[in-house]
C-alpha atoms as a PDB file:
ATOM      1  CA  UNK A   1      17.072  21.132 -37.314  1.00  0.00           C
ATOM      2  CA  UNK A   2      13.383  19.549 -37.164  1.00  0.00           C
ATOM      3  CA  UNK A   3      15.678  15.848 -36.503  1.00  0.00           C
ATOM      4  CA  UNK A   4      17.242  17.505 -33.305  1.00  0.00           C
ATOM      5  CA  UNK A   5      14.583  19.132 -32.537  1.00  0.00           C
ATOM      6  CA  UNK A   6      12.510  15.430 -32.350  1.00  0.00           C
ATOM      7  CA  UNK A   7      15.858  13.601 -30.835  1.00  0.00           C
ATOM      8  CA  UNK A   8      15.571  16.439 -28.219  1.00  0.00           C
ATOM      9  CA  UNK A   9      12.292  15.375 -27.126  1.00  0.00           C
ATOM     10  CA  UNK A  10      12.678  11.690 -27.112  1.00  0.00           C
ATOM     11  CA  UNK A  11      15.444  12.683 -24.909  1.00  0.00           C
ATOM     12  CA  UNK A  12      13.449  14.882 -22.364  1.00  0.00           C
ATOM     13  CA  UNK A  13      10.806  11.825 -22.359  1.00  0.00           C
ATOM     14  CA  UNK A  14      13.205   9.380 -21.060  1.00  0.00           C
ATOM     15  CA  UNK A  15      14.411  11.727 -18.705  1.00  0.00           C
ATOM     16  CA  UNK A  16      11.039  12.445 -17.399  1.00  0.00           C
ATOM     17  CA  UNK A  17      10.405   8.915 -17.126  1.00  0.00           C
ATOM     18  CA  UNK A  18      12.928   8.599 -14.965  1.00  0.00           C
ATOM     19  CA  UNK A  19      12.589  11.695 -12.841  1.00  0.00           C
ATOM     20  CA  UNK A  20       8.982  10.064 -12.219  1.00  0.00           C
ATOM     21  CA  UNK A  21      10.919   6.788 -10.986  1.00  0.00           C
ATOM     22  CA  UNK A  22      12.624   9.002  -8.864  1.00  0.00           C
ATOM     23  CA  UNK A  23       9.448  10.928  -7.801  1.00  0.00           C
ATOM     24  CA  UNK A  24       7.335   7.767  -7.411  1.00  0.00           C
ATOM     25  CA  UNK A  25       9.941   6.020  -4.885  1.00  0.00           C
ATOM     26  CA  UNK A  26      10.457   9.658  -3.431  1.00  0.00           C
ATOM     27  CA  UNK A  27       6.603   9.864  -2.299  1.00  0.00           C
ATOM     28  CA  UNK A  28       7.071   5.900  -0.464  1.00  0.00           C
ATOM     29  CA  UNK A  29      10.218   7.094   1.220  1.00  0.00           C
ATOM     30  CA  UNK A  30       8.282  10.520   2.529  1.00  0.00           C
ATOM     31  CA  UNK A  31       5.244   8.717   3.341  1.00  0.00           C
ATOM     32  CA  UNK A  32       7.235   6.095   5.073  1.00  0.00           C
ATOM     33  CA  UNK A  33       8.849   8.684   7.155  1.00  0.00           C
ATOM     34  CA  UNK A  34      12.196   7.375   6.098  1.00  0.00           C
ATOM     35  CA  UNK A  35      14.464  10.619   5.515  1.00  0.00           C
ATOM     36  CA  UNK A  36      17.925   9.057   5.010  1.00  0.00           C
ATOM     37  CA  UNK A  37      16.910   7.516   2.014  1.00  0.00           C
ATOM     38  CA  UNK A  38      14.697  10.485   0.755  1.00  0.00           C
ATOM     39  CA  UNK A  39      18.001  12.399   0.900  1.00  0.00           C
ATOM     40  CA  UNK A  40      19.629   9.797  -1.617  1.00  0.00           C
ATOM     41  CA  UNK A  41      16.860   9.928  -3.862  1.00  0.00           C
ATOM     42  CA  UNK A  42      16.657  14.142  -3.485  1.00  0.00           C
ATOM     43  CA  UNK A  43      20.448  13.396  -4.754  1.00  0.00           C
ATOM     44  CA  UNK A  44      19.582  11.210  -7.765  1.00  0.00           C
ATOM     45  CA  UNK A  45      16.839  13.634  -8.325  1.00  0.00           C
ATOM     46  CA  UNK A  46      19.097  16.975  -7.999  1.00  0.00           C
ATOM     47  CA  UNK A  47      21.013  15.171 -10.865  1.00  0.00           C
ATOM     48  CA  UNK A  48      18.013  14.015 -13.119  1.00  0.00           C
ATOM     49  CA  UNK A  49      17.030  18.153 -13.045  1.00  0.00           C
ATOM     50  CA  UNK A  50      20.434  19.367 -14.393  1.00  0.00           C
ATOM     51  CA  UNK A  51      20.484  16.662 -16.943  1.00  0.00           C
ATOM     52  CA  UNK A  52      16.655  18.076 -17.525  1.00  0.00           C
ATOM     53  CA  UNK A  53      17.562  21.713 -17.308  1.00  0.00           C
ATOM     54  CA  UNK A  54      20.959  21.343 -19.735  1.00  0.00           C
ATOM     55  CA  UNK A  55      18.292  19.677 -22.512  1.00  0.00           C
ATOM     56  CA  UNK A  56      15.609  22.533 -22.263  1.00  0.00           C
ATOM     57  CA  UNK A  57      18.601  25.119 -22.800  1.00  0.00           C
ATOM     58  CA  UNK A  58      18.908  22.746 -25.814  1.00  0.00           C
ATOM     59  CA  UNK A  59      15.409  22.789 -26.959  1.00  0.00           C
ATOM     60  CA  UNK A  60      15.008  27.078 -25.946  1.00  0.00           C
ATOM     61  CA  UNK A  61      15.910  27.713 -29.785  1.00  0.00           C
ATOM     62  CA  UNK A  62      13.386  25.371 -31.018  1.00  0.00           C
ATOM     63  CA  UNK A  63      10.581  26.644 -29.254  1.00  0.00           C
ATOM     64  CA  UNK A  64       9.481  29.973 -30.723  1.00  0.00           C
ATOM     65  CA  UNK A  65       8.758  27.485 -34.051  1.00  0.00           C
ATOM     66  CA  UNK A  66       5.515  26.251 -35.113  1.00  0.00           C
ATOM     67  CA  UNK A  67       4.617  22.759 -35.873  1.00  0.00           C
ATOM     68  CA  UNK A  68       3.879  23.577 -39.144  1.00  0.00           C
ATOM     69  CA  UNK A  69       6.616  25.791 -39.647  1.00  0.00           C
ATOM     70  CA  UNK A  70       9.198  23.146 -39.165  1.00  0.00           C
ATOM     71  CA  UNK A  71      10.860  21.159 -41.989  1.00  0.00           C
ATOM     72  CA  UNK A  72       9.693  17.942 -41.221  1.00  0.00           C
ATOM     73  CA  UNK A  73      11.061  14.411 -42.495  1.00  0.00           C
ATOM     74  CA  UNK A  74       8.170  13.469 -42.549  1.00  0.00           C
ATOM     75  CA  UNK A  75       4.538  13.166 -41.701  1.00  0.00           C
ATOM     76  CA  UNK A  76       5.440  10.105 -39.657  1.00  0.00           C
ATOM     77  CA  UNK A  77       7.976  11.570 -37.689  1.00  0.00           C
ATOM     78  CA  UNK A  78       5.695  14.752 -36.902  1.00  0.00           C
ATOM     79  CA  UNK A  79       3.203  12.871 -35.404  1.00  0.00           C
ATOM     80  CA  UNK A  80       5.895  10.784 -33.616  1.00  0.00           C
ATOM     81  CA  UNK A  81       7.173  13.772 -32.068  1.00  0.00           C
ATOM     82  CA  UNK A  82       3.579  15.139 -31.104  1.00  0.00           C
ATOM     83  CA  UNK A  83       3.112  12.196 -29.083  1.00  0.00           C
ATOM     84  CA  UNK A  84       6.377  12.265 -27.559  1.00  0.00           C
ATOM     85  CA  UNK A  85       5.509  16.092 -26.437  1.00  0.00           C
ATOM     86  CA  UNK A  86       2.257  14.895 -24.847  1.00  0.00           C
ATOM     87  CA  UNK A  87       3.852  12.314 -23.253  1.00  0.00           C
ATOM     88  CA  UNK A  88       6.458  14.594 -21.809  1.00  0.00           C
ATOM     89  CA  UNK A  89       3.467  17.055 -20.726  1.00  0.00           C
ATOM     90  CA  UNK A  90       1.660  14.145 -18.396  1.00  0.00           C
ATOM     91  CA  UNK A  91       4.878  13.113 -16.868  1.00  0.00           C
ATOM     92  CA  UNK A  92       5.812  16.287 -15.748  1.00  0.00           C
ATOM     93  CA  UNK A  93       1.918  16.650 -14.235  1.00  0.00           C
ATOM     94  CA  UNK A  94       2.752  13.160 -12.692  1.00  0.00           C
ATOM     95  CA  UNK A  95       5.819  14.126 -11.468  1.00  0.00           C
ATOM     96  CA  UNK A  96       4.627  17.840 -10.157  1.00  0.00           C
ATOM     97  CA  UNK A  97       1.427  15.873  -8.453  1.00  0.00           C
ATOM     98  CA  UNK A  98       3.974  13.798  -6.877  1.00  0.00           C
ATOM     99  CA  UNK A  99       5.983  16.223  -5.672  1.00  0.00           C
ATOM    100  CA  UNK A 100       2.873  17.895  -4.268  1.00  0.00           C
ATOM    101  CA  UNK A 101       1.706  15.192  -2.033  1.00  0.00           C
ATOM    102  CA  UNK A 102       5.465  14.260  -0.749  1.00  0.00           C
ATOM    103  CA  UNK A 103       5.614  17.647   0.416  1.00  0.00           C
ATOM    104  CA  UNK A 104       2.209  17.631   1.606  1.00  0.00           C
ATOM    105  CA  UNK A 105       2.820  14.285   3.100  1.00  0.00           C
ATOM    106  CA  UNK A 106       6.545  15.427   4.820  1.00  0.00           C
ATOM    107  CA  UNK A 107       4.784  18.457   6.512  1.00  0.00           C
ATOM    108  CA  UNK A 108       2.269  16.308   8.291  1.00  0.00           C
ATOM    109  CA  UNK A 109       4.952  14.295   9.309  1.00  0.00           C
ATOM    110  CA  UNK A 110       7.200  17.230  10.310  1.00  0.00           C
ATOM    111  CA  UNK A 111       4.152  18.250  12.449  1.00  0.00           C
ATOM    112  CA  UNK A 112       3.383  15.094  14.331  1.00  0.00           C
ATOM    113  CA  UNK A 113       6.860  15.226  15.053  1.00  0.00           C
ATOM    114  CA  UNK A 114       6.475  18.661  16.410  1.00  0.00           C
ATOM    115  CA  UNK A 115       3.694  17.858  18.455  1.00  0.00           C
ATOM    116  CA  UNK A 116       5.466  14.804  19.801  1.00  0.00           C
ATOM    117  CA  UNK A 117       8.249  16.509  21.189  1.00  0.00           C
ATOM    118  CA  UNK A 118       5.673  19.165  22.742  1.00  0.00           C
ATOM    119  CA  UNK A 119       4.715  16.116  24.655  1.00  0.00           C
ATOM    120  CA  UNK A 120       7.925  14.817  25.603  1.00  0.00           C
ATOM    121  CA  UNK A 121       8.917  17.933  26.683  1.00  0.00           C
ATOM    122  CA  UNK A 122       5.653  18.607  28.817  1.00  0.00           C
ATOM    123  CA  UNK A 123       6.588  15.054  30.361  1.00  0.00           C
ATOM    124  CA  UNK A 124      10.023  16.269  31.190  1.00  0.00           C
ATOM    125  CA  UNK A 125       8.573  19.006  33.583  1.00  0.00           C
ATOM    126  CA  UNK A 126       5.474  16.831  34.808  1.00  0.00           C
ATOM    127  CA  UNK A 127       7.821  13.999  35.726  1.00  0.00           C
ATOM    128  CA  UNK A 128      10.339  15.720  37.965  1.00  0.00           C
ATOM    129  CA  UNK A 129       7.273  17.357  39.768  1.00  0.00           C
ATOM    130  CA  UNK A 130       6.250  13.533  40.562  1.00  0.00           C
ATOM    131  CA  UNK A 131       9.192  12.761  41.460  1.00  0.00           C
ATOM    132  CA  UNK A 132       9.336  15.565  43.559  1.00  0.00           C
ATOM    133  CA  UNK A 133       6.253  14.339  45.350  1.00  0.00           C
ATOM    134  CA  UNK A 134       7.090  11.367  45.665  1.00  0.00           C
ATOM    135  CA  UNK A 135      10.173  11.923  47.471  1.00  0.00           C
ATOM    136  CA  UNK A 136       8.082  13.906  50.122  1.00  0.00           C
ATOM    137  CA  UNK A 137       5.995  11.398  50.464  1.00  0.00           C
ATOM    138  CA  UNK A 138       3.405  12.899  49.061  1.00  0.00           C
ATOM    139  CA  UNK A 139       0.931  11.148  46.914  1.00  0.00           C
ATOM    140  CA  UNK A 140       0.549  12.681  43.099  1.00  0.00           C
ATOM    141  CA  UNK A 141      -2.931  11.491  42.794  1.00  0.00           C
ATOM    142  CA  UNK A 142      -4.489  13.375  46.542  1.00  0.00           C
ATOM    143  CA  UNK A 143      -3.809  17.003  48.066  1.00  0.00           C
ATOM    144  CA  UNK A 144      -1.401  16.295  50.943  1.00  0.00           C
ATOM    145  CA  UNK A 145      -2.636  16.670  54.847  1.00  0.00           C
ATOM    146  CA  UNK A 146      -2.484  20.092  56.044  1.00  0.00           C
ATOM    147  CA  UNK A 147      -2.882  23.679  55.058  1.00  0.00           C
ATOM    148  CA  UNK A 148      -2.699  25.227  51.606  1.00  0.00           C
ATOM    149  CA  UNK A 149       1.354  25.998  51.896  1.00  0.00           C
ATOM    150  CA  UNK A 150       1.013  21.799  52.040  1.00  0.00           C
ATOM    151  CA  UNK A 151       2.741  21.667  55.364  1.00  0.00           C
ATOM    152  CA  UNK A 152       1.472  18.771  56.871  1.00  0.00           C
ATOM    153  CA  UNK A 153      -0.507  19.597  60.105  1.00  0.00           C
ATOM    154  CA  UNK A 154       0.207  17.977  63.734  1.00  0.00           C
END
């Protein structure tokens, strides 16, 4: 049991490792703005956490035991193990911090985006009234001749 149990946890490690891969490349893409290839590596990634979540339904029996209540091969292999679990325990903080700042970093983008478009849009109705202007002759940048209704006076 105590050999699965520390073949399990190699396991997780290397699949951490590379769901940090994933995460670290994931952050460039976001802060790069590039979302076609974020969606690839949210694909890669989707498959990296069933992989991840099929091994913890492996490990769930193992995890109600003690350290010291395992049957261990040896002392070697227990500390082997311990290190592996540590390991696993600052990846997944790496990864989670990761994840934090792409998301952080993809709603700032999200809102410039917003707030670009807000502009756009205001241009759409400012340009049209220019136009508008323009075509009457009138100049954008001074009140035209004539009373407030802008009817020029004779």
């Amino acid at each position: 049991m105590t050999m699965t149990f520390s073949e399990l946890i190699r396991s997780e490690e290397e699949i951490l490792k590379r769901l940090l891969l994933v995460s670290e490349r994931q952050l460039e893409l976001a802060q790069d703005g590039n979302a076609t290839a974020l969606t690839e590596y949210l694909g890669q990634r989707s498959l990296l956490m069933h992989e991840f979540e099929m091994l913890e339904q492996q490990l769930a029996p193992h995890k109600g035991i003690l350290p010291e209540q395992r049957q261990w091969k040896n002392d070697n292999e227990r500390q082997i193990t311990a290190t592996a679990l540590n390991r696993c325990k600052d990846l997944m903080e790496q990864i989670l911090a990761n994840d934090q700042i792409s998301i952080d970093t993809t709603e700032a983008k999200m809102k410039e985006v917003k707030e670009q478009q807000q502009r756009v849009e205001r241009g759409t109705t400012v340009v049209p009234a220019y136009l508008k202007q323009s075509q009457l002759g009138l100049s954008p940048s001074r009140p035209p001749d004539g009373d407030s209704s802008g009817v020029p006076v004779k």
